[in-house]
Protein backbone atom coordinates (compact mmCIF):
# COMPACT_ATOMS: atom_id res chain seq x y z
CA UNK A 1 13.95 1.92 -25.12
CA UNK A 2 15.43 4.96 -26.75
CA UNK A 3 12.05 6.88 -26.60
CA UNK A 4 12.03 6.15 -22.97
CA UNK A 5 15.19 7.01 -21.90
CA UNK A 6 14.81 10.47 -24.25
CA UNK A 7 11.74 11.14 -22.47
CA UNK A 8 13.21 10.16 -18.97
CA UNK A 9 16.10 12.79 -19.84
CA UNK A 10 13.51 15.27 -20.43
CA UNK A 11 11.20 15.02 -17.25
CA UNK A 12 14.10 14.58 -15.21
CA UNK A 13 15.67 18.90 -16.08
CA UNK A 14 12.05 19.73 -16.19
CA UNK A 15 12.28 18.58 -12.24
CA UNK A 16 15.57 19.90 -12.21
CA UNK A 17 15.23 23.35 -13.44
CA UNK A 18 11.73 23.34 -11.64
CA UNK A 19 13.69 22.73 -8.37
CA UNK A 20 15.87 24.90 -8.97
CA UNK A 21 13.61 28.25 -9.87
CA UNK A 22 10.65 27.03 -7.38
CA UNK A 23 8.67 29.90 -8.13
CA UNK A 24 5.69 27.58 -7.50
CA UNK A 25 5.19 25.05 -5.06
CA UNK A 26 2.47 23.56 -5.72
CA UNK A 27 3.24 23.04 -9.30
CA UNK A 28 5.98 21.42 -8.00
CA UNK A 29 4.21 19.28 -5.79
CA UNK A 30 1.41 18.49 -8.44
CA UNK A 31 4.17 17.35 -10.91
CA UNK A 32 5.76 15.27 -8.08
CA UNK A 33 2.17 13.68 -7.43
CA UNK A 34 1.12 12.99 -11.14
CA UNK A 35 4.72 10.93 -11.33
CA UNK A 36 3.66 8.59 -8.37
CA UNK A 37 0.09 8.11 -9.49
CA UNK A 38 1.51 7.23 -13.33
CA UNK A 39 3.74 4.75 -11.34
CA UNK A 40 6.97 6.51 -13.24
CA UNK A 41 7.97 8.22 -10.14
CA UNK A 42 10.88 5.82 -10.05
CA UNK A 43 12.92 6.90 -12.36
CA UNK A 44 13.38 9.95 -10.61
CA UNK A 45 14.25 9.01 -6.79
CA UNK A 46 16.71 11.81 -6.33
CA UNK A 47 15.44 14.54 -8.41
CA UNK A 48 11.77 14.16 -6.49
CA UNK A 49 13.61 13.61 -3.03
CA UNK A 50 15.89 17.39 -3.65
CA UNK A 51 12.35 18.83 -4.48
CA UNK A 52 11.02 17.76 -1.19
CA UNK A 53 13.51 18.60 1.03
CA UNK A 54 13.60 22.17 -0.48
CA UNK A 55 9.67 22.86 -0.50
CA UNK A 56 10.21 21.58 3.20
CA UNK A 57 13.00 23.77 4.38
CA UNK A 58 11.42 26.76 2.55
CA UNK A 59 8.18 26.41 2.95
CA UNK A 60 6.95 23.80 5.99
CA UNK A 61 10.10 23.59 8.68
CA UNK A 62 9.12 26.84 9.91
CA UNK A 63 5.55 26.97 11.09
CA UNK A 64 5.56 31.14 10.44
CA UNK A 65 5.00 29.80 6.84
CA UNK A 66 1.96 28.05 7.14
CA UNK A 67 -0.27 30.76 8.00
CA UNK A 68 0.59 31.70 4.16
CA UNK A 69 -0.41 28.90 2.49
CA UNK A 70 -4.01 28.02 0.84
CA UNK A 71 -5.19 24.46 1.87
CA UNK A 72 -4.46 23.26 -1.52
CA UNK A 73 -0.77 23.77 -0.81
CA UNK A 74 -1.06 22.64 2.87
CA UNK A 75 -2.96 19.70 2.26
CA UNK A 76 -0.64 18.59 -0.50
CA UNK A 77 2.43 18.97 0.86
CA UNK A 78 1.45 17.48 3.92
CA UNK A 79 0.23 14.28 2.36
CA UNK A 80 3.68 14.24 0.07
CA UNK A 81 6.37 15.26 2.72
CA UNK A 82 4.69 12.50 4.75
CA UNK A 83 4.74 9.93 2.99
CA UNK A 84 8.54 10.36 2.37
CA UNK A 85 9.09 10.57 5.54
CA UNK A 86 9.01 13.95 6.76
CA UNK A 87 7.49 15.06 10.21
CA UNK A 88 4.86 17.41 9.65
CA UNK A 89 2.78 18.29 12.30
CA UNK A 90 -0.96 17.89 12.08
CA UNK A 91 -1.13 21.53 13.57
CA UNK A 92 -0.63 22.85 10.11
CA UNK A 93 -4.44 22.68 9.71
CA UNK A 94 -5.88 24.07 12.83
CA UNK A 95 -7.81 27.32 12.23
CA UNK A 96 -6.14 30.06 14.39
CA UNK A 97 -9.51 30.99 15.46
CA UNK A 98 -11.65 27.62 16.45
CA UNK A 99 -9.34 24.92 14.94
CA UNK A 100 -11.91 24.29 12.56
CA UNK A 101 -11.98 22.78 8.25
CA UNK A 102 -15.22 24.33 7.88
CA UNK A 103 -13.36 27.82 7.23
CA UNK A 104 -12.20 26.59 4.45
CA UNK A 105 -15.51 25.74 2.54
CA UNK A 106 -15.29 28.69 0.23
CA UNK A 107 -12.08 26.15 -1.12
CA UNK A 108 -12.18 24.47 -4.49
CA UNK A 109 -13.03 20.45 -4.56
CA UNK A 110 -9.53 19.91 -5.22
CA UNK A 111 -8.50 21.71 -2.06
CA UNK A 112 -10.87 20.07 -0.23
CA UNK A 113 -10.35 16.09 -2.49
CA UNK A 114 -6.40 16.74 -1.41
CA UNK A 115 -7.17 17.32 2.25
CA UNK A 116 -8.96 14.38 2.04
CA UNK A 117 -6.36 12.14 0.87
CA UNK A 118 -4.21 13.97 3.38
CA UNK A 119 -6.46 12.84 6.82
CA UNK A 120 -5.03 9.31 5.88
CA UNK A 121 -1.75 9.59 6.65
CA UNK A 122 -2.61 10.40 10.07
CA UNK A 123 -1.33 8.66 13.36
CA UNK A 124 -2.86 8.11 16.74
CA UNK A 125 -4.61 10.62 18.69
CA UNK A 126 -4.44 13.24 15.57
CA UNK A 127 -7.94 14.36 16.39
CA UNK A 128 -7.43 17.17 13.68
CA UNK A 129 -7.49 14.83 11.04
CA UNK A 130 -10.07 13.02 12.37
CA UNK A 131 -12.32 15.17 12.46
CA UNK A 132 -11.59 16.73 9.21
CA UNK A 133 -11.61 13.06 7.58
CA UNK A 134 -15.28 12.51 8.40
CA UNK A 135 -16.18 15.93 8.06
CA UNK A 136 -14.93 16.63 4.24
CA UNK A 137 -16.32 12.76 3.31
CA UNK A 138 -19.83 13.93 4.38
CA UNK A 139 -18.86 17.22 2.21
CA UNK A 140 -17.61 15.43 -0.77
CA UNK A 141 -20.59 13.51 -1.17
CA UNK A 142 -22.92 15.89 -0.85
CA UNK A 143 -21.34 18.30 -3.32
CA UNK A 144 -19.82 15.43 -5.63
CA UNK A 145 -21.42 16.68 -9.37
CA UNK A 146 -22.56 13.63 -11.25
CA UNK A 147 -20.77 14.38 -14.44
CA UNK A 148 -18.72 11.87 -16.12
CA UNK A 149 -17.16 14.35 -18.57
CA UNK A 150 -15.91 16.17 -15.21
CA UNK A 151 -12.24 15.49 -13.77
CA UNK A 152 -12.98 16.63 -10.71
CA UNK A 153 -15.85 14.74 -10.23
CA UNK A 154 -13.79 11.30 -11.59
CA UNK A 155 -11.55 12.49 -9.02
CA UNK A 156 -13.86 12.79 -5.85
CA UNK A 157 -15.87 9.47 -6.86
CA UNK A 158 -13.07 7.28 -7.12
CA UNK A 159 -11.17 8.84 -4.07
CA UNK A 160 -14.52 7.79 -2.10
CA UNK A 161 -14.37 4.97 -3.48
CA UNK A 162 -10.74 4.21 -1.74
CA UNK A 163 -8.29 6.43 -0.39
CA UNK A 164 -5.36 7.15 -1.85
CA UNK A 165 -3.13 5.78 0.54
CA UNK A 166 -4.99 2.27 0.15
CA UNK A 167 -4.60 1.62 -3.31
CA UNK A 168 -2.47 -0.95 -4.73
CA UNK A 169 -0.06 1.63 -7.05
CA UNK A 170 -0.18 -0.61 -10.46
CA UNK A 171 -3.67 -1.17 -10.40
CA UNK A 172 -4.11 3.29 -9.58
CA UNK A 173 -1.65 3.63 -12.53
CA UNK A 174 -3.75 2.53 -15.09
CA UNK A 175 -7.06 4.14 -13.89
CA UNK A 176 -5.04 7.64 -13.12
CA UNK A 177 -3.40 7.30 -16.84
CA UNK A 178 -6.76 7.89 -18.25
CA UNK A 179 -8.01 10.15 -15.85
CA UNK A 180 -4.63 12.22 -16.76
CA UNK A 181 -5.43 12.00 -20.54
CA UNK A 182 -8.09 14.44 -20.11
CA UNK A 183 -6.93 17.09 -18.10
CA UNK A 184 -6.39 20.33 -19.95
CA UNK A 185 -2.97 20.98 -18.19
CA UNK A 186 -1.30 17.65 -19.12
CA UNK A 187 1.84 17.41 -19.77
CA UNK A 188 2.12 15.28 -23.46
CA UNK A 189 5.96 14.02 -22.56
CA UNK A 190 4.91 12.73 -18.99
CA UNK A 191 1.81 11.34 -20.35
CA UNK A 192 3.98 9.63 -23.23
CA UNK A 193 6.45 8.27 -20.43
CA UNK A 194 4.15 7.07 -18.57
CA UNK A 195 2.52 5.07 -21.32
CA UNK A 196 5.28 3.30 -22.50
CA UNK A 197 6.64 2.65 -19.46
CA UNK A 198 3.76 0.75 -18.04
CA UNK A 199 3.79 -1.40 -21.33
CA UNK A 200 7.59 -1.94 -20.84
CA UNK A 201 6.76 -2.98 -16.91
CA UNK A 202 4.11 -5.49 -18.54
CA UNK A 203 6.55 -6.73 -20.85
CA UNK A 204 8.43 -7.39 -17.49
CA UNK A 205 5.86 -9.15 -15.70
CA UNK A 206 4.76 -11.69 -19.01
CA UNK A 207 8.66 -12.25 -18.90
CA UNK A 208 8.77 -13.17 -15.16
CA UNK A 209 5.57 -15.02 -15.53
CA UNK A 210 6.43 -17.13 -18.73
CA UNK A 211 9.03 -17.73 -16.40
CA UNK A 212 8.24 -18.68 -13.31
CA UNK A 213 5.68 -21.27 -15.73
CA UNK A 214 8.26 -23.24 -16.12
CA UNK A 215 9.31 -23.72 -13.03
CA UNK A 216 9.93 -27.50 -11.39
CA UNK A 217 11.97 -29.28 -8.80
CA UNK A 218 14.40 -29.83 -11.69
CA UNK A 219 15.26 -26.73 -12.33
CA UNK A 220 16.02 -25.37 -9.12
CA UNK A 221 20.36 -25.71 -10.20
CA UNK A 222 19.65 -22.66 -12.56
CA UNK A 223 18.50 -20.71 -9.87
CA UNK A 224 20.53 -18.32 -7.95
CA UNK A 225 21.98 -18.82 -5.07
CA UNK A 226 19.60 -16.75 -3.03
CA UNK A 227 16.51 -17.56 -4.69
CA UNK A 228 17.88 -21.88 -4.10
CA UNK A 229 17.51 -20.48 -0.91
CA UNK A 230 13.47 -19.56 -0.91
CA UNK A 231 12.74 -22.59 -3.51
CA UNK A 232 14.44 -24.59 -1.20
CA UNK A 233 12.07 -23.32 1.84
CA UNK A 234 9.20 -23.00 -0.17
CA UNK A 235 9.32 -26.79 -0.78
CA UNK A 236 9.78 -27.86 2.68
CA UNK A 237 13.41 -29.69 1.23
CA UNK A 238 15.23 -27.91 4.51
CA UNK A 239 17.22 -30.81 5.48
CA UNK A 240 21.08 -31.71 6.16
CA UNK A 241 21.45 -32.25 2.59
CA UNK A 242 20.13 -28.55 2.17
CA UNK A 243 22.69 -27.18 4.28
CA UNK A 244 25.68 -29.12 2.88
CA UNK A 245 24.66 -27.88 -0.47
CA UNK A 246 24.45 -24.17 0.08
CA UNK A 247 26.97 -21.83 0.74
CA UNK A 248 27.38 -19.83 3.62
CA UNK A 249 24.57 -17.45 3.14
CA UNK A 250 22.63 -20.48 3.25
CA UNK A 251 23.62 -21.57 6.70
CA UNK A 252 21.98 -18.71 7.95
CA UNK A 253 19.03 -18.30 6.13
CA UNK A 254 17.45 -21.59 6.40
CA UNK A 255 16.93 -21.67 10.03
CA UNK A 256 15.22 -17.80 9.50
CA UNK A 257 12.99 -19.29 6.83
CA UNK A 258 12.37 -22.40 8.89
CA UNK A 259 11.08 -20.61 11.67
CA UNK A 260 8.70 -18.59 9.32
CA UNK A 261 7.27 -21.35 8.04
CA UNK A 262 6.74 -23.60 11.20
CA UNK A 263 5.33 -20.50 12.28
CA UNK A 264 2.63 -20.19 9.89
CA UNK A 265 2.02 -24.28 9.88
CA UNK A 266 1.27 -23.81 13.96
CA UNK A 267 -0.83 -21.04 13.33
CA UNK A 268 -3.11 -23.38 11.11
CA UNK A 269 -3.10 -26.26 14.01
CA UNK A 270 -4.44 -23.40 16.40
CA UNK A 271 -7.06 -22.90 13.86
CA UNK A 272 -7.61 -26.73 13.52
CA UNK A 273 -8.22 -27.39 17.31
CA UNK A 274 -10.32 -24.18 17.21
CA UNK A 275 -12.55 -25.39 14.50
CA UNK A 276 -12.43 -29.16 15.98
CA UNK A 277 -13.88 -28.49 19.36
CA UNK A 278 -16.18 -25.64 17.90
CA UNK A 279 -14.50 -22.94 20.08
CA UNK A 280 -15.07 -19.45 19.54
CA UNK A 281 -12.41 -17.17 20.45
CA UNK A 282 -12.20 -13.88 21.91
CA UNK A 283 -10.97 -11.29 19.49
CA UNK A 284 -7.73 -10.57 20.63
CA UNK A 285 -7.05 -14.61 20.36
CA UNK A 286 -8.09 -14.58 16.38
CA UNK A 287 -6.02 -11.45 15.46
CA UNK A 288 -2.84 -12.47 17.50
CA UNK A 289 -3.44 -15.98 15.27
CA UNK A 290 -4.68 -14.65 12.33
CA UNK A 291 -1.62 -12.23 11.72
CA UNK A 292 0.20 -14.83 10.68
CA UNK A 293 -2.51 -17.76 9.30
CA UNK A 294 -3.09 -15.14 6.95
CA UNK A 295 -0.12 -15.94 5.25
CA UNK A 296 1.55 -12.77 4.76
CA UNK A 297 4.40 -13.17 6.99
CA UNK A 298 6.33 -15.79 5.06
CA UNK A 299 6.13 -13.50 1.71
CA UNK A 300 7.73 -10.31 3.98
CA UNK A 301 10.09 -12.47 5.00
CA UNK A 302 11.36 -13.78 1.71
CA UNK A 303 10.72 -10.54 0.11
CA UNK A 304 13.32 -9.06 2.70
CA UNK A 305 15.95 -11.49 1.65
CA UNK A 306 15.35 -10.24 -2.02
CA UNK A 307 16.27 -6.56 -1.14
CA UNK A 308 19.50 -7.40 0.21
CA UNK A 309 23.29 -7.29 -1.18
CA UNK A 310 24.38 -9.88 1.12
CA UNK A 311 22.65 -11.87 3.90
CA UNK A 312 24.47 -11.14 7.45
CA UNK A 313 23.69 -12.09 11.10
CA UNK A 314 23.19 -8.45 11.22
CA UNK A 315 21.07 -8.01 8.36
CA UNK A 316 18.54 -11.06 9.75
CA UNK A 317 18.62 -9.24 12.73
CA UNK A 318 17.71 -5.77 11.29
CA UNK A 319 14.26 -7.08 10.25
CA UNK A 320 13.20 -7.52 14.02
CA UNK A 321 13.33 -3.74 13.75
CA UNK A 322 10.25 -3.94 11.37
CA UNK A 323 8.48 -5.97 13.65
CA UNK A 324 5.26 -3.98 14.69
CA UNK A 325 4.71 -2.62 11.11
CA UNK A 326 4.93 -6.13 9.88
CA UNK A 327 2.05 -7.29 12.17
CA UNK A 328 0.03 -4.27 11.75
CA UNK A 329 0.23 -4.95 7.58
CA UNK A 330 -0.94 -8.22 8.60
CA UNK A 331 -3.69 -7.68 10.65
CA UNK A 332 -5.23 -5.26 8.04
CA UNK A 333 -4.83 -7.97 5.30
CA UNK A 334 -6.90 -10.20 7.85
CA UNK A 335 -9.34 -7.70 8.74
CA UNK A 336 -10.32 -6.66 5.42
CA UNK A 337 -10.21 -10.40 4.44
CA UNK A 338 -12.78 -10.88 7.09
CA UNK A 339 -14.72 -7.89 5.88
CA UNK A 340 -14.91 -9.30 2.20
CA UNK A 341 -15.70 -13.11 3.26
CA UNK A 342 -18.01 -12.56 6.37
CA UNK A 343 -22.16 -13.92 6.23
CA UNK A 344 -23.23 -10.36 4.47
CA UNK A 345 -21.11 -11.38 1.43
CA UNK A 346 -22.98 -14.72 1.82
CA UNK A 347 -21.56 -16.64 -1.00
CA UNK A 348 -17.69 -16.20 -0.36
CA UNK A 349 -18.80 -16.67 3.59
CA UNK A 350 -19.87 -20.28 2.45
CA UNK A 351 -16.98 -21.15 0.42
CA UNK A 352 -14.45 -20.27 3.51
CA UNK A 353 -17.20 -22.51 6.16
CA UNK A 354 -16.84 -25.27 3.51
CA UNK A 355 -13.22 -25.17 3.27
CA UNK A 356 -13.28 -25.86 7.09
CA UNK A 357 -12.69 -22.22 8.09
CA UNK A 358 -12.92 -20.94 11.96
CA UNK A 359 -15.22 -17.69 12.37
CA UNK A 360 -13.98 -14.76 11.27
CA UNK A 361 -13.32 -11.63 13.50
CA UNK A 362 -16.63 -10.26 13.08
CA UNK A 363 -18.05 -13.10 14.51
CA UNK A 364 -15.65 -13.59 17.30
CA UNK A 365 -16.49 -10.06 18.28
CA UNK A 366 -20.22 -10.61 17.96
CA UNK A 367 -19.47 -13.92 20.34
CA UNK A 368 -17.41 -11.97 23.05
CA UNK A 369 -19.59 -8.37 22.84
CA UNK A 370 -23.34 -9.90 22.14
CA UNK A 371 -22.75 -6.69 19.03
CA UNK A 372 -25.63 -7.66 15.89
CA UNK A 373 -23.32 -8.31 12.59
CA UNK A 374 -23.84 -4.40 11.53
CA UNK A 375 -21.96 -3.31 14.57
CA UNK A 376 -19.70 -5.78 14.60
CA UNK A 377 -18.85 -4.98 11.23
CA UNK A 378 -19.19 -1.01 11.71
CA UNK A 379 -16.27 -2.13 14.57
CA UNK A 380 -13.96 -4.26 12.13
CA UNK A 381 -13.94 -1.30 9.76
CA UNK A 382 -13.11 0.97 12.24
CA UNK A 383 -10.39 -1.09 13.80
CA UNK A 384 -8.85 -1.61 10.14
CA UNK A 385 -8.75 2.76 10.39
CA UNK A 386 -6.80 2.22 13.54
CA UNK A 387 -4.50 -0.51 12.33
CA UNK A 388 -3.42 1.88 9.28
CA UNK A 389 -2.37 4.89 11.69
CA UNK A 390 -0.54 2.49 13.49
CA UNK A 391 1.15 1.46 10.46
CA UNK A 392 2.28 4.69 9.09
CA UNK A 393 3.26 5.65 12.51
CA UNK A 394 5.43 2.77 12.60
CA UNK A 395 6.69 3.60 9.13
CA UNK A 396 7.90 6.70 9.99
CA UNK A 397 9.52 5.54 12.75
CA UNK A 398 11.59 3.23 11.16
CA UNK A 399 12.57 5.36 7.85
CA UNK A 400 15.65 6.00 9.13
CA UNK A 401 16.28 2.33 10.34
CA UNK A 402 18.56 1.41 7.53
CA UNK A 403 15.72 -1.29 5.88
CA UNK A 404 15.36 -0.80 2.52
CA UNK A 405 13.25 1.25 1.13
CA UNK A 406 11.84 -1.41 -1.49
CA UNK A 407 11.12 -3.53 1.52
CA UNK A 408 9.30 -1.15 3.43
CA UNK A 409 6.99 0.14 0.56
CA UNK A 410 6.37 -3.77 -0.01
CA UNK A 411 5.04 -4.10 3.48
CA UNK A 412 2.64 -1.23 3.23
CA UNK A 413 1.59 -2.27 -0.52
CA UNK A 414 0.78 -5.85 1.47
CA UNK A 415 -1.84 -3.83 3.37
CA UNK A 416 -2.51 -2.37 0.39
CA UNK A 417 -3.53 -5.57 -1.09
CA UNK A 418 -5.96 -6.64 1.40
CA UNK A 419 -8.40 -3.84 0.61
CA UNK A 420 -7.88 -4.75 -3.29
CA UNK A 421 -8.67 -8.02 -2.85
CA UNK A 422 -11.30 -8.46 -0.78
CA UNK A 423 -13.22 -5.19 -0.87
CA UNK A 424 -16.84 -5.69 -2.19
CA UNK A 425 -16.49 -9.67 -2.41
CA UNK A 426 -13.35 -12.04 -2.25
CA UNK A 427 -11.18 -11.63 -5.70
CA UNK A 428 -8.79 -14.65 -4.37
CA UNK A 429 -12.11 -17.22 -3.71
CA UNK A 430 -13.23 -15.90 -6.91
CA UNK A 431 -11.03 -16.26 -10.14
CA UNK A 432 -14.04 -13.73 -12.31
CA UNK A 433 -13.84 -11.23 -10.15
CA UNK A 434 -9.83 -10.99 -10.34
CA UNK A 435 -9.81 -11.86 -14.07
CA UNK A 436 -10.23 -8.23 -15.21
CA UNK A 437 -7.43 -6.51 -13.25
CA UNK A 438 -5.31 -9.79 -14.06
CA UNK A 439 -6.36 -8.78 -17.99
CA UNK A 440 -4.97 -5.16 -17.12
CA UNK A 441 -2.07 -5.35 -15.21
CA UNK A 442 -0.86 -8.40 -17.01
CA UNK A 443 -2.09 -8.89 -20.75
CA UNK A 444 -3.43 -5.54 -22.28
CA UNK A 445 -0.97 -3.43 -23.56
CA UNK A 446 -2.00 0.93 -23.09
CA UNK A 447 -2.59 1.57 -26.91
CA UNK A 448 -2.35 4.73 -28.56
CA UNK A 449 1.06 5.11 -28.11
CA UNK A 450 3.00 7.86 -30.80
């Protein structure tokens, strides 16, 4: 622990007298970027947020500026003042001439791997983006080198692989920790941090999960009051005996969690009397179900209750304000779970038809539109593209909505999850598949450590 917090003192005036000379941007910006993808990015809330908001005022508030910039620097910037918020326009790529990326082909891969990552923070109707997104993918992978020695190339694969913006942070940390090993401009003290802090984190988690192992009816008078609360809820024991037992917070929490979780148990009758009578439903009639027979909304809502102080009237009522990019975080964890368990992954597809399972949205859409399964699938994928402008579009509209920040980035990483798990086959049907990243995130330590 004294390494770490030597080492945290150290990054944190190299961001600090960085900040303070800016003589370079995109260093800056790199630095900032390497911290979030080594998941140690943290530490240093403040420091990275005064960083931002003077590389913004300085460099992107006033659009005379961006005509000076390389697309490296654009396409960086844009991508990190974004997702903290910040409203750049899309307009800070369009060519003065023709509006068009392809000027910018003489670029480094870099250049072109960060606009990349950039095109998926877009919103609605950002045709810019659009078009650059499917324009530099066809790039990249034509002028990807097949060299594992190659950063770059580690870089571009796994970025085409999954976006940036999709990956679940803990499980990027420990790929990007390797990756940052090897570049020539590493920093030894960030990489050391880094290191030690995901083993620390771990340490964490087998603490929590040794835990929670434990766990029984029993034991629910050591709990907290809060968390007597969710245990209470989790176990269906909301009765009168419940709320003579808790205190006041208790009183109003119940009936919030109650509601969640008749919710979700109606949900799964809908999807009984579907699969009973052998009705196929329209589309829009899955999704509006399937947002919430996912199963994700009862974890958002007891996650919210863990970011707050104190539980209010006011602060139950708050949450309605993150609404929309609840249900949009939803209905990309059901998309994608439809994507990864549908008839072309035939096994998991059998598993879920076994367990009594209604069709899936690619079939409903096949059913209602007469699509074959590769359309209807080419459909799904592009509706989960949709969904995720929606969502950031939502996120940025509620940044300054008074949630808490650990809430809202637990929404997103939700969505986030969805991809993870059932991208290329169904990790929660199938323990094997999981048991590696489980191994990873959870058991083996990062060795090599000074």
């Amino acid at each position: 622990m004294t390494r770490s917090r030597t080492l945290k003192e150290a990054v944190r005036t190299m961001i600090s007298e960085g900040n303070e000379m800016m003589e370079n941007p995109l260093s800056m910006l790199n630095l900032i970027d390497d911290l979030q993808r080594l998941s140690i990015s943290y530490h240093f809330v403040n420091e990275i947020s005064n960083v931002l908001e003077n590389i913004y005022r300085n460099y992107y508030k006033i659009h005379e500026e961006w005509s000076k910039m390389d697309l490296n620097l654009k396409s960086l910037g844009f991508r990190l003042l974004r997702q903290h918020g910040y409203q750049i326009p899309q307009e800070i790529f369009k060519d003065h001439e023709n509006g068009s990326v392809k000027e910018h082909l003489n670029e480094d891969m870099i250049s072109m791997l960060n606009l990349y990552e950039a095109c998926y923070y877009s919103v609605e109707d950002e045709s810019i983006l659009d078009d650059a997104r499917i324009f530099i993918q066809k790039y990249l992978k034509q002028n990807i080198v097949d060299d594992d020695e190659s950063i770059v190339s580690s870089l571009v694969s796994h970025a085409l692989d999954f976006p940036l913006h999709w990956m679940l942070p803990r499980v990027e940390t420990k790929w990007f920790i390797e990756v940052y090993e090897r570049r020539h401009e590493m920093n030894p003290m960030v990489l050391e941090l880094a290191k030690l802090d995901f083993n620390i984190v771990q340490a964490v988690y087998q603490q929590d999960l040794k835990y929670a192992s434990r766990w029984g009816l029993n034991a629910i008078k050591e709990l907290p009051d809060y968390m007597k609360i969710c245990f209470l809820a989790l176990y269906n024991a909301i009765n009168e005996m419940s709320y003579n037992v808790l205190a006041n917070e208790g009183i109003l929490v119940l009936p919030y969690l109650r509601k969640t979780w008749q919710d979700l148990c109606n949900s799964y009758i809908i999807e009984a009397r579907w699969f009973n009578s052998g009705y196929t439903p329209t589309l829009n009639e899955f999704l509006d179900n399937g947002c919430m027979s996912i199963g994700i909304v009862p974890i958002i809502k007891h996650a919210y209750l863990l970011t707050l102080t104190t539980v209010s009237e006011d602060s139950l009522e708050q949450i309605q304000r993150a609404e929309i990019l609840i249900r949009n975080a939803c209905l990309i964890v059901r998309l994608t779970n439809d994507l990864g368990t549908s008839s072309v992954n035939f096994l998991a597809y059998l598993d879920e038809l076994e367990r009594g399972d209604v069709p899936k949205s690619i079939q409903c859409y096949m059913h209602e539109s007469g699509a074959s399964e590769v359309e209807a699938r080419e459909y799904i994928q592009k509706l989960t593209l949709e969904t995720w402008k929606k969502l950031n579009k939502e996120r940025q509209a509620i940044d300054s909505a008074g949630l808490p920040h650990e809430f809202i980035e637990c929404v997103i990483n939700l969505a986030r999850m969805g991809h993870f798990m059932y991208t290329d086959g169904d990790k929660h049907g199938k323990a094997d598949m999981f048991k590696p990243y489980a191994l990873s995130l959870f058991v083996n330590p990062i060795l090599g450590l000074p």
